[in-house]
N, C-alpha and C. Protein backbone atom coordinates (compact mmCIF):
# COMPACT_ATOMS: atom_id res chain seq x y z
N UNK A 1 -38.64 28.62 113.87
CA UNK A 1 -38.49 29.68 114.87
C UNK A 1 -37.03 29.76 115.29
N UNK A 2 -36.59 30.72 115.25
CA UNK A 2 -34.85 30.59 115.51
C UNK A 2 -35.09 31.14 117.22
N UNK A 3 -34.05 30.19 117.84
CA UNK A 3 -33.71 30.34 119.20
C UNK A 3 -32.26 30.58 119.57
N UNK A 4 -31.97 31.51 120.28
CA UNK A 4 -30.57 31.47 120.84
C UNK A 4 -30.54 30.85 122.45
N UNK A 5 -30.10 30.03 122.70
CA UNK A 5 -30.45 29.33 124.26
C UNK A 5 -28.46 29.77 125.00
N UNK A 6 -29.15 29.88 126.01
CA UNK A 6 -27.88 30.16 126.79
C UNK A 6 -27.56 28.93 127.99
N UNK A 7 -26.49 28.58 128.40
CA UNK A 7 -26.03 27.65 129.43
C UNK A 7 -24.73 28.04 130.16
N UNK A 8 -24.89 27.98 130.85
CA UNK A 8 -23.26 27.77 131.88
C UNK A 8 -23.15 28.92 132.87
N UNK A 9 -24.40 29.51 132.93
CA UNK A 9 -24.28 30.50 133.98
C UNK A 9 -24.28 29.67 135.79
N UNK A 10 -23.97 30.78 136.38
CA UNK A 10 -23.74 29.96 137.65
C UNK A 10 -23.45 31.00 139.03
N UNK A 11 -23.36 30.60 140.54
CA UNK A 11 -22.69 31.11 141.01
C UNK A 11 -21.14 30.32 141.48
N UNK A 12 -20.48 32.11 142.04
CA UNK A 12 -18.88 31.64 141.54
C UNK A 12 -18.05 32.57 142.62
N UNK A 13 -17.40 32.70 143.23
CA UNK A 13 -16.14 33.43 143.84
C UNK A 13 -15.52 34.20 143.01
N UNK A 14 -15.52 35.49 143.03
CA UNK A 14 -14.85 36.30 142.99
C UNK A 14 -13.44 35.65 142.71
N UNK A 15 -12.59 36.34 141.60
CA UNK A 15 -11.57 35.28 141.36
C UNK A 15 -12.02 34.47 140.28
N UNK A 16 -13.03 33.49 140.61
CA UNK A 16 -13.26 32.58 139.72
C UNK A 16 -13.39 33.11 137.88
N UNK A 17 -13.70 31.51 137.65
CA UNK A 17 -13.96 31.32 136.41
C UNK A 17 -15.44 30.60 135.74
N UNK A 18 -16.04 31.40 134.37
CA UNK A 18 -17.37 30.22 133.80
C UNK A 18 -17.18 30.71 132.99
N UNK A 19 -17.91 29.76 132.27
CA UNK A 19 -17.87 29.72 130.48
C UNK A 19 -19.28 29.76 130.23
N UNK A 20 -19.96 30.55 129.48
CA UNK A 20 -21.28 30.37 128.72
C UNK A 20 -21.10 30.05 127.90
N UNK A 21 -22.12 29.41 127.28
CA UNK A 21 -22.39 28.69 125.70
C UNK A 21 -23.64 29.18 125.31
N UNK A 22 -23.70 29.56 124.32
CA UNK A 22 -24.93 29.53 123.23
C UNK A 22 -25.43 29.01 122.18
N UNK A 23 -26.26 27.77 122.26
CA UNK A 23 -26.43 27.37 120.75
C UNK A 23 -27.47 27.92 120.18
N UNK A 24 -27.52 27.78 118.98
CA UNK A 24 -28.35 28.77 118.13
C UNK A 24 -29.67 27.49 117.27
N UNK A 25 -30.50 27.78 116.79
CA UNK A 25 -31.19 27.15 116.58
C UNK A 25 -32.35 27.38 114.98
N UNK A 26 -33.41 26.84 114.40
CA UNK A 26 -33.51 27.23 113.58
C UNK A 26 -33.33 28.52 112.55
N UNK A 27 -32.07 28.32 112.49
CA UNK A 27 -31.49 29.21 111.36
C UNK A 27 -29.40 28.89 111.58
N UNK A 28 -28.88 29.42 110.50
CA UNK A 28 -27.16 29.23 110.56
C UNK A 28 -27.40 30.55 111.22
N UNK A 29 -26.29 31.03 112.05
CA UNK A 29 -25.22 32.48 112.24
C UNK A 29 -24.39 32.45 111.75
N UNK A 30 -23.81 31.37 111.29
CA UNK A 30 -22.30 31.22 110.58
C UNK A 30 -21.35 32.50 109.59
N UNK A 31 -22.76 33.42 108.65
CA UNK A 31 -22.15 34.32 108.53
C UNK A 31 -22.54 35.67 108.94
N UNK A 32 -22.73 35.74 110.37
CA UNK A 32 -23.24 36.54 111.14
C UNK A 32 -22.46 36.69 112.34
N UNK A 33 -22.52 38.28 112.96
CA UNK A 33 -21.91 38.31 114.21
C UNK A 33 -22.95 37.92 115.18
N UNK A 34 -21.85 37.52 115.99
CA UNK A 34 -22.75 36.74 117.18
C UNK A 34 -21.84 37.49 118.17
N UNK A 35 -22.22 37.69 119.95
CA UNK A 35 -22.23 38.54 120.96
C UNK A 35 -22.59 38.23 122.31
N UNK A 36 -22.39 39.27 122.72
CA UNK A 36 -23.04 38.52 124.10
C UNK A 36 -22.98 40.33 124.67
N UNK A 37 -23.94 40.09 125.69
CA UNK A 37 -25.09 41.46 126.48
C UNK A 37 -24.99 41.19 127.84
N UNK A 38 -24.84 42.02 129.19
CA UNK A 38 -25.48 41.55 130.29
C UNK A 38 -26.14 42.52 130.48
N UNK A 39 -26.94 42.62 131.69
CA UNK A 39 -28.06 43.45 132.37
C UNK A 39 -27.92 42.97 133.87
N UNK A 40 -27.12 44.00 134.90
CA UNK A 40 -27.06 43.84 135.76
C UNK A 40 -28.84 45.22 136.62
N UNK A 41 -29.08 44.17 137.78
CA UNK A 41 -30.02 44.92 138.27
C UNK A 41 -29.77 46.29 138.92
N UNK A 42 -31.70 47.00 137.84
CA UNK A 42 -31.43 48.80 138.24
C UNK A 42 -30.68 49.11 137.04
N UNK A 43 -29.78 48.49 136.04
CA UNK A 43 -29.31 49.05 135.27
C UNK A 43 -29.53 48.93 133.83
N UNK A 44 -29.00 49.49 132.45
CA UNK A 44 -29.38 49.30 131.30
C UNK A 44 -28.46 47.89 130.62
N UNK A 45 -29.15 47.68 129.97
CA UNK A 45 -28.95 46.04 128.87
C UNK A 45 -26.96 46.53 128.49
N UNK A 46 -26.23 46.46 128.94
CA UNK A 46 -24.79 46.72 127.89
C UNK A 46 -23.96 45.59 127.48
N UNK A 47 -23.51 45.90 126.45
CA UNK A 47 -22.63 45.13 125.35
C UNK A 47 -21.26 44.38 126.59
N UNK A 48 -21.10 43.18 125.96
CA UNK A 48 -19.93 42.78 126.35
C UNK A 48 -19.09 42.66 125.70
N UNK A 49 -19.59 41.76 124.20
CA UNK A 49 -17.97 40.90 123.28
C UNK A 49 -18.91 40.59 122.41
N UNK A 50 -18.13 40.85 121.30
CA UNK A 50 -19.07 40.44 119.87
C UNK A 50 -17.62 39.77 119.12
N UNK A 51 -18.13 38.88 117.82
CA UNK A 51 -17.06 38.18 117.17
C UNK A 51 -17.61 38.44 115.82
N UNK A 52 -16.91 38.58 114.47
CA UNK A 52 -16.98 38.45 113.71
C UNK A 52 -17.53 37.18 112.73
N UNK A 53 -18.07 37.04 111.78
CA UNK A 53 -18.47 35.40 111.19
C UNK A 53 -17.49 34.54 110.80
N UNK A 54 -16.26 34.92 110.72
CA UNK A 54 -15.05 34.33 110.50
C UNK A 54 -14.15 34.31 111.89
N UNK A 55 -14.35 34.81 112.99
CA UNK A 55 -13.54 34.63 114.23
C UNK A 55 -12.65 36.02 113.58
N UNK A 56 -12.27 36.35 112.46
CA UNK A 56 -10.74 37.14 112.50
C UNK A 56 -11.14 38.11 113.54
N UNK A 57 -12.14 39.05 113.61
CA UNK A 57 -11.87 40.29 114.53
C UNK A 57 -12.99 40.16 115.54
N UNK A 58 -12.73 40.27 116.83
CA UNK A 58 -13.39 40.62 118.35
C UNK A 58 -13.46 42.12 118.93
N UNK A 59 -14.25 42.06 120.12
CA UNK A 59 -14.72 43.63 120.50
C UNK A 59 -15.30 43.02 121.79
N UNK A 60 -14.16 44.04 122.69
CA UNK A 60 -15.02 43.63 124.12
C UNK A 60 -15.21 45.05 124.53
N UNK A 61 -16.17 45.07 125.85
CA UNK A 61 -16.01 46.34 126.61
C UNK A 61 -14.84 46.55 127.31
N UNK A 62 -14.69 47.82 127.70
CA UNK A 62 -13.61 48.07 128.58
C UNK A 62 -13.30 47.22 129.64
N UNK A 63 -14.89 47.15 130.22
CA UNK A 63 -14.85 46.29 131.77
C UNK A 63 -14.13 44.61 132.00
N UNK A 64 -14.50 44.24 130.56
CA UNK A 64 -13.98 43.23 130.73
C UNK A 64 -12.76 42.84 129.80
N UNK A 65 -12.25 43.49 128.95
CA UNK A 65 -11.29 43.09 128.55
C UNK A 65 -9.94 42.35 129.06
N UNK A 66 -9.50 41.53 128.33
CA UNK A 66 -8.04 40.87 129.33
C UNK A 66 -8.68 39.82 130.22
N UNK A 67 -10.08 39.62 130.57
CA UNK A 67 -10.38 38.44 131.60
C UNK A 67 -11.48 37.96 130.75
N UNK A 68 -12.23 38.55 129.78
CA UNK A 68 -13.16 37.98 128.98
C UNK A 68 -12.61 37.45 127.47
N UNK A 69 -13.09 35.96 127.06
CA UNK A 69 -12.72 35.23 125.89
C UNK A 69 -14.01 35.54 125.01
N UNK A 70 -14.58 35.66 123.83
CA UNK A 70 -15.37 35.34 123.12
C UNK A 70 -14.76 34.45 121.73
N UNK A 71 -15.57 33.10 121.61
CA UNK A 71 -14.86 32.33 120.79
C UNK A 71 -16.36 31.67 120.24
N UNK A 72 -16.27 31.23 118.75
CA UNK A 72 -17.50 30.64 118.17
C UNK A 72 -17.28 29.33 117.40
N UNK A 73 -18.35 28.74 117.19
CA UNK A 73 -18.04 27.06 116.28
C UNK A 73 -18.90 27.08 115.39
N UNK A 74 -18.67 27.86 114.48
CA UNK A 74 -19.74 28.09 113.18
C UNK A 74 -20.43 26.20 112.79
N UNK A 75 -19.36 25.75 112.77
CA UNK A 75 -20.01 23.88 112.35
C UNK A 75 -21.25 23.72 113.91
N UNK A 76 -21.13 23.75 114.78
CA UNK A 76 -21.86 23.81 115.86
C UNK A 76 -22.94 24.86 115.78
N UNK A 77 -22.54 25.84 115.14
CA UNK A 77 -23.60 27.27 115.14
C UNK A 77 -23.44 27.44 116.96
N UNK A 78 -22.74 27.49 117.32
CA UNK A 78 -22.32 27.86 118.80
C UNK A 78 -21.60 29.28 118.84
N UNK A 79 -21.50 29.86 119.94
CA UNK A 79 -20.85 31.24 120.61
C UNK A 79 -20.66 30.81 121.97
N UNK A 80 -19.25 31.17 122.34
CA UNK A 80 -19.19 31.33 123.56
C UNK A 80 -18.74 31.97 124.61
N UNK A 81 -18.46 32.45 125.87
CA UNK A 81 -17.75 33.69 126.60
C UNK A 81 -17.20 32.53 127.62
N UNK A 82 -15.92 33.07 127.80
CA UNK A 82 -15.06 32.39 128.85
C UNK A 82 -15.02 33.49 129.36
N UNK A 83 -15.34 33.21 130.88
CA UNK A 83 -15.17 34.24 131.75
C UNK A 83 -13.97 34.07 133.06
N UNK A 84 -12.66 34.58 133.03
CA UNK A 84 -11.75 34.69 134.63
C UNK A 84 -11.44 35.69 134.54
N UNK A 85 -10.93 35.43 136.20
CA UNK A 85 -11.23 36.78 137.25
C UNK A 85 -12.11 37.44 137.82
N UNK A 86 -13.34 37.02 138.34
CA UNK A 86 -14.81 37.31 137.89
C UNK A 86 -14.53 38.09 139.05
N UNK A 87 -15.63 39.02 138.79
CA UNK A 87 -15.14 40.45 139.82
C UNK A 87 -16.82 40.21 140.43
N UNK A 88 -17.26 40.71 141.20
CA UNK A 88 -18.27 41.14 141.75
C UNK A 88 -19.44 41.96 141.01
N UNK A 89 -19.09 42.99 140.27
CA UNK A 89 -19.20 43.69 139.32
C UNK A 89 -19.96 43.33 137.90
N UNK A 90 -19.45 42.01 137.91
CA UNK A 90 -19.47 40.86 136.83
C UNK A 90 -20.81 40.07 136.98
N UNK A 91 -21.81 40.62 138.17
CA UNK A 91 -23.16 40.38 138.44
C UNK A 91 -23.99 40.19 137.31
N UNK A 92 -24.72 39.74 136.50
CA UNK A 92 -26.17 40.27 135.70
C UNK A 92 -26.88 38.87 135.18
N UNK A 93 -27.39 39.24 134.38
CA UNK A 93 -28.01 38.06 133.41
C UNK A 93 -27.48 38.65 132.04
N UNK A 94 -26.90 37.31 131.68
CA UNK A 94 -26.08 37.40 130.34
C UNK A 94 -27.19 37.15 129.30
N UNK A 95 -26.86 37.53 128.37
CA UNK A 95 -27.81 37.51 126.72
C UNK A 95 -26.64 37.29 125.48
N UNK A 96 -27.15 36.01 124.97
CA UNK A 96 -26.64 35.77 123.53
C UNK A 96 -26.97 36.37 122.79
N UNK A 97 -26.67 36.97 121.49
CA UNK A 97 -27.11 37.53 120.83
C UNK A 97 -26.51 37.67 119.40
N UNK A 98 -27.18 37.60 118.32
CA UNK A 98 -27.19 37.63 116.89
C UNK A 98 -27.44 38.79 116.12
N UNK A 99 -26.81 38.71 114.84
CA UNK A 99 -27.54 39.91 114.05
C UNK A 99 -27.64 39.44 112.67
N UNK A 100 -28.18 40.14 111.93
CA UNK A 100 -28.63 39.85 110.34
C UNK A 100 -27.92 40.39 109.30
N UNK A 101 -26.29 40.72 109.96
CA UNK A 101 -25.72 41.14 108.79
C UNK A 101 -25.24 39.83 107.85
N UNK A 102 -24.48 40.23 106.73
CA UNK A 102 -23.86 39.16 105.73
C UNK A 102 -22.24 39.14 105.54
N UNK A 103 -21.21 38.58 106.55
CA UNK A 103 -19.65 38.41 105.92
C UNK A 103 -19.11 39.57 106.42
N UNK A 104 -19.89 40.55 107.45
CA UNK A 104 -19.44 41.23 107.87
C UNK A 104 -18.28 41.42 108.78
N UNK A 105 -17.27 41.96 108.15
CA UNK A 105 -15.86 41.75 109.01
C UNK A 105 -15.39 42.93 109.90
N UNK A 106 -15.98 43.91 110.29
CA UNK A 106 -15.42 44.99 111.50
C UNK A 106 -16.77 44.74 112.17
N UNK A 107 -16.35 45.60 113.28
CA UNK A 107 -16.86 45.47 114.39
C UNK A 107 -17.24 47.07 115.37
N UNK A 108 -18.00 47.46 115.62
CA UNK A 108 -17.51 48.66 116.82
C UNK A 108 -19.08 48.99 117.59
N UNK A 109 -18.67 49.54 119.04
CA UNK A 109 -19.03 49.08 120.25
C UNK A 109 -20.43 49.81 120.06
N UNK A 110 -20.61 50.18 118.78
CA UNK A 110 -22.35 50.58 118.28
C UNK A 110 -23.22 49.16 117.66
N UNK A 111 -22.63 48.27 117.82
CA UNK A 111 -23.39 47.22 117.37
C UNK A 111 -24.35 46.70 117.79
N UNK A 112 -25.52 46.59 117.24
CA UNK A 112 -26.71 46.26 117.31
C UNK A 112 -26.97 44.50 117.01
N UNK A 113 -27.83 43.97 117.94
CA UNK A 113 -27.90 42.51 117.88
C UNK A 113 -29.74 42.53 117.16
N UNK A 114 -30.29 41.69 116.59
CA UNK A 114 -31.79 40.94 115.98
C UNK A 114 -32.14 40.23 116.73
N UNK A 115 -31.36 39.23 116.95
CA UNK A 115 -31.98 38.39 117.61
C UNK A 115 -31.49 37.99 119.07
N UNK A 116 -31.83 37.64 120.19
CA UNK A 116 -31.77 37.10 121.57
C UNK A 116 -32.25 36.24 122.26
N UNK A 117 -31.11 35.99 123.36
CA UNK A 117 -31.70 34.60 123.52
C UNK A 117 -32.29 35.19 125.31
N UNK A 118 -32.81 33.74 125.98
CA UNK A 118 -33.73 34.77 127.45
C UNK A 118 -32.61 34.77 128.34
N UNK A 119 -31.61 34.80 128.61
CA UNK A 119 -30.56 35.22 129.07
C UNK A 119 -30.02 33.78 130.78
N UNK A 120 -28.83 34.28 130.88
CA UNK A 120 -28.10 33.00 131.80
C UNK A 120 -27.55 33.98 133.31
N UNK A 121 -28.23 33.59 134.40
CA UNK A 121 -28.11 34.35 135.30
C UNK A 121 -26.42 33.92 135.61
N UNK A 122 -25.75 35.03 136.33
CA UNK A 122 -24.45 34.94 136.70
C UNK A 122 -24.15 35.55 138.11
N UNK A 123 -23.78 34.94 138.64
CA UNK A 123 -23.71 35.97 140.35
C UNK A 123 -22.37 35.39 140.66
N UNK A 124 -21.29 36.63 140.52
CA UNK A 124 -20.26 36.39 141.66
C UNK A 124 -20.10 36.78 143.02
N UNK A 125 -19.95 36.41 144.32
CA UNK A 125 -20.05 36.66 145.20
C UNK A 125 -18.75 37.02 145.82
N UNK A 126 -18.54 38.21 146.70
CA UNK A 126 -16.97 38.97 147.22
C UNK A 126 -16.77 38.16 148.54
């Protein structure tokens, strides 16, 4: 059964900083993009940062660009989001997320994830 599990959510100050982690579980991602989703409440599921299976190319949203990291450990089968500057805004439950392509090297903000993990609550407070 492949699992994507999420960790490192938290609450945080405005300003602040967290890092999520995702490890992945029966199955590699290694040559797969891996991502990350939030869903703030009342609103729809949207994209944050996706990485390529080789790290060369990334894709964030607008909202967070410049304060959001996405970085992966294919030997780990890990993904992860470094998050500073955390805005208020920056509210939701985060989602790891996978897909079933093969060596796929671009990226764009139509990307579709397979698989998910049950997501890592995040609350910054103003």
């Amino acid at each position: 059964q492949v699992q994507l599990v999420e960790s490192g959510g938290g609450l945080v100050q405005a300003g602040g900083s967290l890092r999520l982690s995702c490890a992945a579980a029966g199955r590699t991602f290694s040559r797969n993009i891996m991502g990350w989703f939030r869903q703030a409440p009342g609103k729809e599921r949207e994209f944050v940062a996706a990485i390529t299976w080789g790290s060369r190319n990334s894709l964030y949203a607008d909202s967070v660009k410049g304060r959001f990291t996405i970085s992966r450990d294919n030997a780990k089968n890990t993904v992860a989001l470094q998050m500073n500057s955390l805005k208020p805004e920056d509210t939701a439950v985060y989602y790891c997320a996978a897909d079933n392509s093969f060596l796929r090297a671009t990226l764009n903000s139509q990307w579709k994830a397979d698989y998910w993990g049950q997501g890592t609550q995040v609350t910054v407070s103003s």
